[in-house]
C-alpha atoms as a PDB file:
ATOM      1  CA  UNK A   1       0.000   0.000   0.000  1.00  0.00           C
ATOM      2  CA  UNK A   2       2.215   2.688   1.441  1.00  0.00           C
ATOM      3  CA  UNK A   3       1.595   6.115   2.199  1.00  0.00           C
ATOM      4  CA  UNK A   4       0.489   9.369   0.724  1.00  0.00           C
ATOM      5  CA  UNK A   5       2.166  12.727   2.077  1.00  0.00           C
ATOM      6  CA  UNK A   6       0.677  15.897   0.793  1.00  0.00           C
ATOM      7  CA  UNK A   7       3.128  18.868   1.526  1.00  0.00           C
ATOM      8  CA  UNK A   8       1.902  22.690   0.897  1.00  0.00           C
ATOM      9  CA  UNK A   9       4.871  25.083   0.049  1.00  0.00           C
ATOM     10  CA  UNK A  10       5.199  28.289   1.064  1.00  0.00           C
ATOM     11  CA  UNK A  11       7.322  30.793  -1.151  1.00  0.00           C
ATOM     12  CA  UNK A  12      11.416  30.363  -0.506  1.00  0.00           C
ATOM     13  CA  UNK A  13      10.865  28.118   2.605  1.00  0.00           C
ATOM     14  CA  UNK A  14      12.114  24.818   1.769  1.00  0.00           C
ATOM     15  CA  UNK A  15      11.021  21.650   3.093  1.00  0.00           C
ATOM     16  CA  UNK A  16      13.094  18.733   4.463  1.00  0.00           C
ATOM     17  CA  UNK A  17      10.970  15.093   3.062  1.00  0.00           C
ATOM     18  CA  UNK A  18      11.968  11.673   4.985  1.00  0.00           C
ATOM     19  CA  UNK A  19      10.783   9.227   2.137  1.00  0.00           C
ATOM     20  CA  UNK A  20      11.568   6.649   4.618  1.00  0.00           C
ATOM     21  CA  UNK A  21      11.539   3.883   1.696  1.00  0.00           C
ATOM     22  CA  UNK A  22      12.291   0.370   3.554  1.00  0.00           C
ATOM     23  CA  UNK A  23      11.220  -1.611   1.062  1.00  0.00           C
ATOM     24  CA  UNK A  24      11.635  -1.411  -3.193  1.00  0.00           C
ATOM     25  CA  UNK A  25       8.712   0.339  -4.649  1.00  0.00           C
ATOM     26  CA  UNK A  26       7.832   3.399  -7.097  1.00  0.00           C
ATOM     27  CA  UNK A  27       7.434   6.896  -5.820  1.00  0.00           C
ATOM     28  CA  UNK A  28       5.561   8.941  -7.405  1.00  0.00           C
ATOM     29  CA  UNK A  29       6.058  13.209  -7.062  1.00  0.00           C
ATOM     30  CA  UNK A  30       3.284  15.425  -8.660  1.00  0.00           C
ATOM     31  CA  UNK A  31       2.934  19.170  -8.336  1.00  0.00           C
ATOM     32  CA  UNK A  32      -0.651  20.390  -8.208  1.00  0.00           C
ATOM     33  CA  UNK A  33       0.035  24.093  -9.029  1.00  0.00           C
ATOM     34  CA  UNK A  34      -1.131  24.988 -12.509  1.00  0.00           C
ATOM     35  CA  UNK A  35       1.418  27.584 -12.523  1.00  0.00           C
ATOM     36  CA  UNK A  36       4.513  27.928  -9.687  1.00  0.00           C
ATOM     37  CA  UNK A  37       7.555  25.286 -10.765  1.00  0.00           C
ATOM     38  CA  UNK A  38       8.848  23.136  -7.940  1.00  0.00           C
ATOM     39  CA  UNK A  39      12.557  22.404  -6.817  1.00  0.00           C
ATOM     40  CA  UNK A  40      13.417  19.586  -5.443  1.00  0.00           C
ATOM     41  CA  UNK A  41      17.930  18.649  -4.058  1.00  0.00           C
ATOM     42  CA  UNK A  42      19.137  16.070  -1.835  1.00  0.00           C
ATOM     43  CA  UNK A  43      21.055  18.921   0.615  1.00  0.00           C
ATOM     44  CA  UNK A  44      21.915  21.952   1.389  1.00  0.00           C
ATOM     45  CA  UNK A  45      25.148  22.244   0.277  1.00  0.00           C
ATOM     46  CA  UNK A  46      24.230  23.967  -3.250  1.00  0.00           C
ATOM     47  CA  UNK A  47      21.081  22.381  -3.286  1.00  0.00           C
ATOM     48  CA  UNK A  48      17.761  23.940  -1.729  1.00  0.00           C
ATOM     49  CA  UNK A  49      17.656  23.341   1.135  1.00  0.00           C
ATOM     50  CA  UNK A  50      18.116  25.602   4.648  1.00  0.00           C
ATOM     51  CA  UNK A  51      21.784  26.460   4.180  1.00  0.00           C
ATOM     52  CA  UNK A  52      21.972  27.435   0.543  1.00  0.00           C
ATOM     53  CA  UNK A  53      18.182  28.422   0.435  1.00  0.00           C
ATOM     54  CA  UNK A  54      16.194  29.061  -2.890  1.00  0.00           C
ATOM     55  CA  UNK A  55      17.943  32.311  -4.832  1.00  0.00           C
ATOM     56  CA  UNK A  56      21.538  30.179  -4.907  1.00  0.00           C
ATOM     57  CA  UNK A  57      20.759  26.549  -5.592  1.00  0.00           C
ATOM     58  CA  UNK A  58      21.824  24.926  -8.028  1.00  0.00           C
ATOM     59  CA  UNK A  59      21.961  21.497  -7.415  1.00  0.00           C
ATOM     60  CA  UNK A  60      18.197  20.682  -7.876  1.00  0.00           C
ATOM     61  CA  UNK A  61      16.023  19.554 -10.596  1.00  0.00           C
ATOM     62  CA  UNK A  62      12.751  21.533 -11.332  1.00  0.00           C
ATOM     63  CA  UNK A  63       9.133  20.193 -11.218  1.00  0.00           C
ATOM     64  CA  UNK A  64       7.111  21.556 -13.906  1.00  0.00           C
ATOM     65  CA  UNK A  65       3.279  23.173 -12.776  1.00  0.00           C
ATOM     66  CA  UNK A  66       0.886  20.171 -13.055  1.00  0.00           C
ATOM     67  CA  UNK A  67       3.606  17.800 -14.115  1.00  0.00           C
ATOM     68  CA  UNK A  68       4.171  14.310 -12.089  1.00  0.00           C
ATOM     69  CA  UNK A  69       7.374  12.104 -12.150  1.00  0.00           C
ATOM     70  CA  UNK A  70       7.556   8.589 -11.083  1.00  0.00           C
ATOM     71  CA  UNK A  71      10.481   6.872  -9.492  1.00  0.00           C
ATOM     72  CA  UNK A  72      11.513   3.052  -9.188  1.00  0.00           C
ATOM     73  CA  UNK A  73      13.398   2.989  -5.676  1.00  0.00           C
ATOM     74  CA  UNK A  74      13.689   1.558  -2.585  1.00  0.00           C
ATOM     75  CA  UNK A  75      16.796   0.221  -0.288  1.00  0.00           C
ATOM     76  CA  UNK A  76      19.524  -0.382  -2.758  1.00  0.00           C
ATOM     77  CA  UNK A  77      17.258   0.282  -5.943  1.00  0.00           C
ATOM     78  CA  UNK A  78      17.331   3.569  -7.980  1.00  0.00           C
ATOM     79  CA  UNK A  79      18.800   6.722  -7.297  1.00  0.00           C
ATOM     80  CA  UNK A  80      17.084   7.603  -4.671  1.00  0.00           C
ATOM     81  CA  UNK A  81      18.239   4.571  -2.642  1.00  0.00           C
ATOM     82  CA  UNK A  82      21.505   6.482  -1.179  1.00  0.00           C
ATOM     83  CA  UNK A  83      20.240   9.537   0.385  1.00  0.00           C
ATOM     84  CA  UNK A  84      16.529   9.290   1.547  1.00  0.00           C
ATOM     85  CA  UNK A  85      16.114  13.484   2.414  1.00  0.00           C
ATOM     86  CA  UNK A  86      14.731  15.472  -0.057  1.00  0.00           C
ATOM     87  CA  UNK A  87      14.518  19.099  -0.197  1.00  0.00           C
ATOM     88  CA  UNK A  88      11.611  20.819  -1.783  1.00  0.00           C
ATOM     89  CA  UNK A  89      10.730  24.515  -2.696  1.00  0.00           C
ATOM     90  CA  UNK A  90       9.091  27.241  -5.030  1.00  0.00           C
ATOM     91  CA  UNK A  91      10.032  30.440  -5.486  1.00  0.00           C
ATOM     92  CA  UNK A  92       7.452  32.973  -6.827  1.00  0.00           C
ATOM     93  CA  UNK A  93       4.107  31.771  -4.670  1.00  0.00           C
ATOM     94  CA  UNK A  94       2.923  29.001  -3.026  1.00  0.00           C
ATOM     95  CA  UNK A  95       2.227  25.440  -4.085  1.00  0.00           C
ATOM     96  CA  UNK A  96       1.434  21.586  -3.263  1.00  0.00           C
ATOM     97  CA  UNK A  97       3.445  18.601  -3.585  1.00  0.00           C
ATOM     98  CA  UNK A  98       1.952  14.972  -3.359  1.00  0.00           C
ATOM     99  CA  UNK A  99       4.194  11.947  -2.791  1.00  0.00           C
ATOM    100  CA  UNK A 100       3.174   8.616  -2.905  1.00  0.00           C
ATOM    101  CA  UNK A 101       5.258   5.932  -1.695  1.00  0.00           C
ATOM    102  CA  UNK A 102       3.671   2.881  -3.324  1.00  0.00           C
ATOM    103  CA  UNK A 103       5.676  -0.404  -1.893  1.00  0.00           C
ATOM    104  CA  UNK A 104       4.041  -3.701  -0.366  1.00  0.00           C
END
């Protein structure tokens, strides 16, 4: 089954995500915002999270308004098996981000 987090983003405040995956599985990462983009790093060194903030990151891939990306992952599977904390932002308003971590 797994579980569903729904995370509402608040201009330049970045938000630390425990995806907690303990078992292989897809993610799945949609932005409901028909127009703010989404960032989303792995730290904060460069990335966009509390130390580097929004205006300087640059180590971060963008989540287009209404777009959704799915992941496979999970302990030792995909990239997102390494470093479980994810980072997520908007600049220019506010926004929504639903995860769902689909494993058995």
């Amino acid at each position: 089954m797994g579980r569903i987090l729904r995370i509402a983003l608040t201009e330049d405040t970045p938000t630390r995500v425990d995806l907690a995956m303990v078992r292989p599985g897809k993610l799945l990462i949609k932005n409901t915002s028909a127009t703010i983009d989404v960032r989303i790093g792995y730290d904060t060194v460069g990335g966009i999270g509390d130390g580097a903030g929004l205006a300087g990151a640059v180590n971060y891939y963008s989540l287009g308004a209404g777009n959704e990306y799915v992941f496979d992952c999970g302990p030792g599977v995909g990239v997102l098996a390494q470093d479980q904390q994810l980072y997520i932002g908007c600049t220019g308003g506010v926004s929504t981000v639903e995860i769902w971590i689909a494993n058995s």
